[in-house]
Protein backbone atom coordinates (compact mmCIF):
# COMPACT_ATOMS: atom_id res chain seq x y z
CA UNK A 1 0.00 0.00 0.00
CA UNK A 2 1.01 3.35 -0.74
CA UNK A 3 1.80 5.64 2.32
CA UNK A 4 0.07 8.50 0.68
CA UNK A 5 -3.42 6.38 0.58
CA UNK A 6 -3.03 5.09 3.94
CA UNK A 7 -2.86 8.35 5.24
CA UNK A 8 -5.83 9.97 3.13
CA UNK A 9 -7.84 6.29 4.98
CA UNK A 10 -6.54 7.38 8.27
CA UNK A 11 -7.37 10.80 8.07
CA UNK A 12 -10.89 9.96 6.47
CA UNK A 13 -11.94 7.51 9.39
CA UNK A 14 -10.50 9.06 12.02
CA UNK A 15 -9.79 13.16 11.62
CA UNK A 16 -12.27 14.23 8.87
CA UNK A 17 -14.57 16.35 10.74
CA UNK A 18 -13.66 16.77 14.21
CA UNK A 19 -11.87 20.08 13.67
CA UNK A 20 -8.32 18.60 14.96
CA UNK A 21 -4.47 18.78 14.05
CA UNK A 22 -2.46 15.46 14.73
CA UNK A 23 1.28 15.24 15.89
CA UNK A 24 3.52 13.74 13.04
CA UNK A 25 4.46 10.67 16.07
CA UNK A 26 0.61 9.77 16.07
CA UNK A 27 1.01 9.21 12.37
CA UNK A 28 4.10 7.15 12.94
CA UNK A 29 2.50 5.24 15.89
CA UNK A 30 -0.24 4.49 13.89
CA UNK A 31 1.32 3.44 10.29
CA UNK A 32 3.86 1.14 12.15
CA UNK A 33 0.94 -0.81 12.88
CA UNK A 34 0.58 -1.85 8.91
CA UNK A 35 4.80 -1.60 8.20
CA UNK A 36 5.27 1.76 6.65
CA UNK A 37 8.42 2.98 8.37
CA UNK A 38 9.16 6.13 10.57
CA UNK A 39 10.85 7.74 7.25
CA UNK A 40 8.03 7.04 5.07
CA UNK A 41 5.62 8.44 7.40
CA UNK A 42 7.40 11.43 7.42
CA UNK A 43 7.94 11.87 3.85
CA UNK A 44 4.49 11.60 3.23
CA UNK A 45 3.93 14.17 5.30
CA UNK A 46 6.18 16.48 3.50
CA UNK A 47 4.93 15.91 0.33
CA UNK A 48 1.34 16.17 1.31
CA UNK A 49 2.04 19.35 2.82
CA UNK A 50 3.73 20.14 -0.24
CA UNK A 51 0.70 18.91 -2.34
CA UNK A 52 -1.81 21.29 -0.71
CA UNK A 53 -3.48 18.07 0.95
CA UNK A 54 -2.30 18.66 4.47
CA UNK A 55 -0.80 21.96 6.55
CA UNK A 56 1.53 22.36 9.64
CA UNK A 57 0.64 24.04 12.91
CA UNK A 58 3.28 24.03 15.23
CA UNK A 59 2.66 23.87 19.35
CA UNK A 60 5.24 24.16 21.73
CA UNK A 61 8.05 21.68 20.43
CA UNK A 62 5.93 19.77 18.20
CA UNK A 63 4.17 19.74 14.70
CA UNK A 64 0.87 18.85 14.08
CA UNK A 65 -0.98 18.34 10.73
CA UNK A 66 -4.26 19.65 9.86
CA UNK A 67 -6.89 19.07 6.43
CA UNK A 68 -7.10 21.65 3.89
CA UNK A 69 -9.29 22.50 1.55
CA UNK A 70 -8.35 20.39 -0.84
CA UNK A 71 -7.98 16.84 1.19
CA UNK A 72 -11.63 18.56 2.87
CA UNK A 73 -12.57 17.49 -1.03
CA UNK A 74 -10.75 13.96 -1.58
CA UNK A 75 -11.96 12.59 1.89
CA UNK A 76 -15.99 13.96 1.05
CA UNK A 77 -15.14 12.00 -2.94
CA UNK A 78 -14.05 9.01 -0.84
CA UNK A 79 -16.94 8.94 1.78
CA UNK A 80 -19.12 8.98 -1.27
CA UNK A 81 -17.63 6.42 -3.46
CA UNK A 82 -17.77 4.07 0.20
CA UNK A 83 -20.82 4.61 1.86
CA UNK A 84 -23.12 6.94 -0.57
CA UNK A 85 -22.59 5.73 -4.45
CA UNK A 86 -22.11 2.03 -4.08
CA UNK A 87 -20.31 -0.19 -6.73
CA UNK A 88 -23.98 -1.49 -8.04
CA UNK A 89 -25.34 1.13 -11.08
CA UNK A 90 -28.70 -0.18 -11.61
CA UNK A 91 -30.02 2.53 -13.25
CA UNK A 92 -33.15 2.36 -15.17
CA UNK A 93 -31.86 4.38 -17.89
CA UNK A 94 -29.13 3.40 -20.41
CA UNK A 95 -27.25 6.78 -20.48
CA UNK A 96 -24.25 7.70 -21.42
CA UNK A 97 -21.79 10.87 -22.09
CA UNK A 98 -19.50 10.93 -25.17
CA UNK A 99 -16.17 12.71 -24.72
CA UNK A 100 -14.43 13.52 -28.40
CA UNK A 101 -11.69 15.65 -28.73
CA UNK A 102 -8.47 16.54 -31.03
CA UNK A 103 -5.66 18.26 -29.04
CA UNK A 104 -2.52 19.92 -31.57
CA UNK A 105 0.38 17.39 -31.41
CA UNK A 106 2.58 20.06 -29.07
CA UNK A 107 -0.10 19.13 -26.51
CA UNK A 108 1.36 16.00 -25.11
CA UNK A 109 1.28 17.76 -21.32
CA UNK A 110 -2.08 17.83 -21.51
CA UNK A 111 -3.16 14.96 -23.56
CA UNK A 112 -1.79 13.14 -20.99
CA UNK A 113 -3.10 14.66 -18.28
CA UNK A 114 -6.87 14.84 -20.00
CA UNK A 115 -6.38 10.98 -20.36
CA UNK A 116 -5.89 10.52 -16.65
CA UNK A 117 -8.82 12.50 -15.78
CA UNK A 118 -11.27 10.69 -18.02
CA UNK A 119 -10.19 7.39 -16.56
CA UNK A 120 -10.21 9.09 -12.83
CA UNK A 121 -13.95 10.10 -14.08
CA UNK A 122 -15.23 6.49 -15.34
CA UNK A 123 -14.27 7.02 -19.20
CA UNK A 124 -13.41 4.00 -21.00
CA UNK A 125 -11.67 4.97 -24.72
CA UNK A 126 -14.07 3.89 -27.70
CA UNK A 127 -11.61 4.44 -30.32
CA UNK A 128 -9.07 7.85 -30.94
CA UNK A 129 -9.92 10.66 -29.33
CA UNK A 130 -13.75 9.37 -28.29
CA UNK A 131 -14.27 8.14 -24.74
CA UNK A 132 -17.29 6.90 -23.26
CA UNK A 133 -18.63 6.92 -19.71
CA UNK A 134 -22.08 5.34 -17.97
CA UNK A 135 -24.69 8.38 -16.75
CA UNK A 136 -24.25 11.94 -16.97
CA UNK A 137 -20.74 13.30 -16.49
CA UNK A 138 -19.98 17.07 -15.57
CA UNK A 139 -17.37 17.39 -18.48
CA UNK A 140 -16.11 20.89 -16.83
CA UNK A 141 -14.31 18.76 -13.70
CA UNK A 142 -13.14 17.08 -16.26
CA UNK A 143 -11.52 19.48 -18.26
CA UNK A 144 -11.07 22.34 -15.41
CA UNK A 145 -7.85 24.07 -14.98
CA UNK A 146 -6.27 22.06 -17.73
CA UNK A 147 -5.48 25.37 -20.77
CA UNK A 148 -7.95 27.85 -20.68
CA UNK A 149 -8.40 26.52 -24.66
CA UNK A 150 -8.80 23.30 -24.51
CA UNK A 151 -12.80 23.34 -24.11
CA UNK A 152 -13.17 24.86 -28.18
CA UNK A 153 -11.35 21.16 -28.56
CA UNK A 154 -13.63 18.73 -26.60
CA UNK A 155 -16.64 17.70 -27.59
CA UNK A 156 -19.37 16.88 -25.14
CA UNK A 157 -22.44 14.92 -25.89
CA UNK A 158 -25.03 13.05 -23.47
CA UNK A 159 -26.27 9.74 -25.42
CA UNK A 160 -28.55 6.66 -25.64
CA UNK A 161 -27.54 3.14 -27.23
CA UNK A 162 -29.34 2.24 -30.60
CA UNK A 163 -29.06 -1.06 -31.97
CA UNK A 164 -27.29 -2.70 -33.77
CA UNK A 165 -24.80 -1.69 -31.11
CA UNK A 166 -23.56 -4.38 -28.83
CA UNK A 167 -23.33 -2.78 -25.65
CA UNK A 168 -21.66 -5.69 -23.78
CA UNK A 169 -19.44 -6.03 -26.27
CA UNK A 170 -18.67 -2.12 -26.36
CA UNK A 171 -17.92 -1.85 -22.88
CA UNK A 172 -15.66 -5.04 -22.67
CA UNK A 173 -13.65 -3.02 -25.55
CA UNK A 174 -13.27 -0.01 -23.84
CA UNK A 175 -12.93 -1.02 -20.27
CA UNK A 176 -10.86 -3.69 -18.64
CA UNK A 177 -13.64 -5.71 -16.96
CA UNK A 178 -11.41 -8.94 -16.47
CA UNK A 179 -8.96 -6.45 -14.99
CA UNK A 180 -11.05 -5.12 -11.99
CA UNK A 181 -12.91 -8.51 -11.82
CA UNK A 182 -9.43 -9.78 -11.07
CA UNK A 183 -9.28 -6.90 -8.42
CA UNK A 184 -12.67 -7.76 -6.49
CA UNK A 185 -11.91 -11.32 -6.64
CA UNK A 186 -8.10 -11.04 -4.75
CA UNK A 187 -10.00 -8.90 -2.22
CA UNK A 188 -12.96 -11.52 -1.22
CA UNK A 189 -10.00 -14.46 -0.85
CA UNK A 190 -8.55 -12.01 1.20
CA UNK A 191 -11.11 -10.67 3.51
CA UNK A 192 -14.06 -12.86 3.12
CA UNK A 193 -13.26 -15.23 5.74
CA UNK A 194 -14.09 -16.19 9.33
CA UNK A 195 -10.48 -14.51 10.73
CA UNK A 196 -9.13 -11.92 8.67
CA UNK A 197 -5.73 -10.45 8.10
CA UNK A 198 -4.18 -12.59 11.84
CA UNK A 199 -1.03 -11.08 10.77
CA UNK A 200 -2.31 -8.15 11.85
CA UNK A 201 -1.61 -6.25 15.30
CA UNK A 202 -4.93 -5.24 16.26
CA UNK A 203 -8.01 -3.88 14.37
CA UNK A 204 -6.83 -0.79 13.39
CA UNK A 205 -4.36 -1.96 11.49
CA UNK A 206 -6.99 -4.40 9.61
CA UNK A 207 -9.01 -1.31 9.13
CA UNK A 208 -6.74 0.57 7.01
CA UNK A 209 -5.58 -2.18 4.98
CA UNK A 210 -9.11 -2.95 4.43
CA UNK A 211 -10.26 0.25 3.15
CA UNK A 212 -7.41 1.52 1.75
CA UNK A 213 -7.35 -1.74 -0.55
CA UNK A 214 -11.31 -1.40 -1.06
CA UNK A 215 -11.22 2.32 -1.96
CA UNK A 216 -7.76 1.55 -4.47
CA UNK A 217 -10.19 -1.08 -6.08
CA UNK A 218 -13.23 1.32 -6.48
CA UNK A 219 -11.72 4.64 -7.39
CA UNK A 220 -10.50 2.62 -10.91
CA UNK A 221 -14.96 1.58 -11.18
CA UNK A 222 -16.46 3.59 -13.53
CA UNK A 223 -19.65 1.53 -12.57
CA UNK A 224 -20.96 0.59 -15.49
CA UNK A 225 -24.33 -0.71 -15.59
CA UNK A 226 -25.71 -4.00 -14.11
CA UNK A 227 -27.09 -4.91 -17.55
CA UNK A 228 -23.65 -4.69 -19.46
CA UNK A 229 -22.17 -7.07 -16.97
CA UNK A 230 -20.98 -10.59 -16.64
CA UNK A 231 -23.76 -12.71 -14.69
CA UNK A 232 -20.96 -13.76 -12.15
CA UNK A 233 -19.65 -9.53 -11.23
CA UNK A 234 -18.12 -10.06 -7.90
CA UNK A 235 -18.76 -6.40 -7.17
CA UNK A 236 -21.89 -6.52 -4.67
CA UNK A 237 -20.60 -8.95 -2.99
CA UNK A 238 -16.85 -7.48 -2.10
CA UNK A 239 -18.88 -4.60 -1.14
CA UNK A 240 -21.09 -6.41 1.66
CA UNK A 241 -17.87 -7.96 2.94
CA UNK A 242 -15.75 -4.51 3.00
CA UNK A 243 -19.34 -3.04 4.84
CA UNK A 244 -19.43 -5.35 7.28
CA UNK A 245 -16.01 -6.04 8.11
CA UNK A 246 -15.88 -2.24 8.73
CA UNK A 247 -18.10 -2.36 11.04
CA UNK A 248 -17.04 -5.27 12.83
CA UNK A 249 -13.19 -3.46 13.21
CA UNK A 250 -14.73 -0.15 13.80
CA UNK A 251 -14.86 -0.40 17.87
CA UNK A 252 -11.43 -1.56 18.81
CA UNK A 253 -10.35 0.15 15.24
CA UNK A 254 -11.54 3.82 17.21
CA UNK A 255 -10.02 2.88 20.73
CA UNK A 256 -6.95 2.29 19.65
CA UNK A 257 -7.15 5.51 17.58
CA UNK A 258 -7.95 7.93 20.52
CA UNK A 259 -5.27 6.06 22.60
CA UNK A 260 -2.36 6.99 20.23
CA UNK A 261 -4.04 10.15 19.00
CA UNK A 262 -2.11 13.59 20.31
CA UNK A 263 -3.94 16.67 18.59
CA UNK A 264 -5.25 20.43 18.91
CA UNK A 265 -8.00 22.20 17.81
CA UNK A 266 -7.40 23.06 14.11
CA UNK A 267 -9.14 26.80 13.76
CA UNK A 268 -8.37 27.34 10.11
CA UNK A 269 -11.46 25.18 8.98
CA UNK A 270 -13.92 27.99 8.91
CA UNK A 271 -16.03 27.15 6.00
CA UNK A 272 -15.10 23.51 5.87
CA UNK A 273 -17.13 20.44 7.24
CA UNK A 274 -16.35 20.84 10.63
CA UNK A 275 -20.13 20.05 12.26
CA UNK A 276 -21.75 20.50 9.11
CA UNK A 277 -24.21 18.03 8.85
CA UNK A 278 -23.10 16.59 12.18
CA UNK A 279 -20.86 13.89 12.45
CA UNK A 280 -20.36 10.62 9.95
CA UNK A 281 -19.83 7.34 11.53
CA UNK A 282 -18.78 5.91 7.99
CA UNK A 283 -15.97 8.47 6.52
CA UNK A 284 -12.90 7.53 4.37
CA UNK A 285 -10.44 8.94 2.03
């Protein structure tokens, strides 16, 4: 597991919210428990600090880390990919949005970096320069903050299959289904079993690895409809195991938490989520 996603779990399940700062040894304490190193904790640190996804407040001799406005955003996308969205799309309605576009060849920066967006978003490519995702897509995310020109060279349309298209055979074209089958399948022999990760310290340790695996798994779903899937999708099912797994860690998960847990009030989230909407028992990155 990456440090960086443990971290954005961590701070999802257990900091989003409460209006707090934690001490860089809390972090250290705490990642220990699923073998990221003292090093790598605090080079994450840096670079999320860096990245705009976390900021320092110093007290007394030590440093603390508090959200910003920016991780405020990734943990409220993970909390609804988890608990809100689901990995089941069993819409009634077979819609779709149809991304075409033609960037000049001296555009390879942001070819690239359009690419990775449309995958982030759910697109799967159709053929050059035409990508296709399930429902109705907000193309501006997409495209925001890329060149202030590139929208006069993407095309956006909002569309409905006509025959003779083969939808199932469409999507298996433009999306990797055997791919993130694969994925949901390694995490049921994982986790779908009477004693879970026994390698593990103690339950918050088997809570991070669970989620942040789950939520690495789900963030690459563009959840494509029921209808245009195998019989067999192992996608429901990973999801009621991940739910109630959760849930079983989440007592001992929290103790241990608040034992190791050294923080101060963070008062730079005016205008945040701090109490909005009062508190979430279910919240990850």
């Amino acid at each position: 597991m990456r440090p960086q996603s443990v971290m954005l779990t961590f701070l999802g399940d257990h900091v989003y919210r409460r209006g707090i700062c934690v001490s860089s040894r809390s972090f250290i304490e705490a990642f220990a428990k699923v073998g990221i190193s003292e090093e790598a904790t605090r080079s994450t640190l840096t670079r999320m600090v860096r990245r705009g996804l976390l900021r320092r407040r110093r007290s007394g001799r030590r440093m603390y880390f508090g959200l910003t406005p920016t991780s405020d955003e990734v943990l409220r996308d993970g909390e609804r990919r988890i608990w809100h969205s689901g990995v089941v799309n069993d819409a009634a309605e077979d819609r779709w949005t149809l991304i075409g576009f033609s960037l000049p060849e001296s555009w390879q920066r942001q070819r690239h970096e359009l690419r990775s967006r449309l995958v982030w978003s759910g697109f799967g490519p159709l053929q050059n320069g035409l990508w296709i995702a399930p429902g109705e897509v907000d193309a501006t995310e997409v495209i925001d903050d890329l060149r202030a020109d590139l929208g006069a060279n993407v095309k956006v349309f909002a569309a409905e299959p006509r025959r003779p298209t083969d939808m199932q055979a469409l999507v298996r074209e433009a999306y990797d289904l055997e791919g993130l089958g694969r994925r949901y399948r390694e995490f049921l022999r994982r986790w779908d079993r009477p004693d879970p990760a026994p390698e593990a310290p103690d339950d918050l340790a088997r809570s991070l690895t669970l989620l942040t695996g789950w939520l690495q798994i789900i963030r690459t779903d563009p959840r494509l409809p029921l209808r245009h899937l195998p019989a067999d999708w192992p996608a429901e099912q990973a999801q009621r195991v991940c739910h109630a797994l959760h849930e079983r860690f989440r007592p001992e998960a929290a103790a241990v938490a608040e034992r190791l847990l050294d923080t101060v009030p963070d008062d730079s989230l005016t205008g945040l989520d701090r109490g909005r909407d009062g508190d979430s028992d279910h919240i990850v990155a």
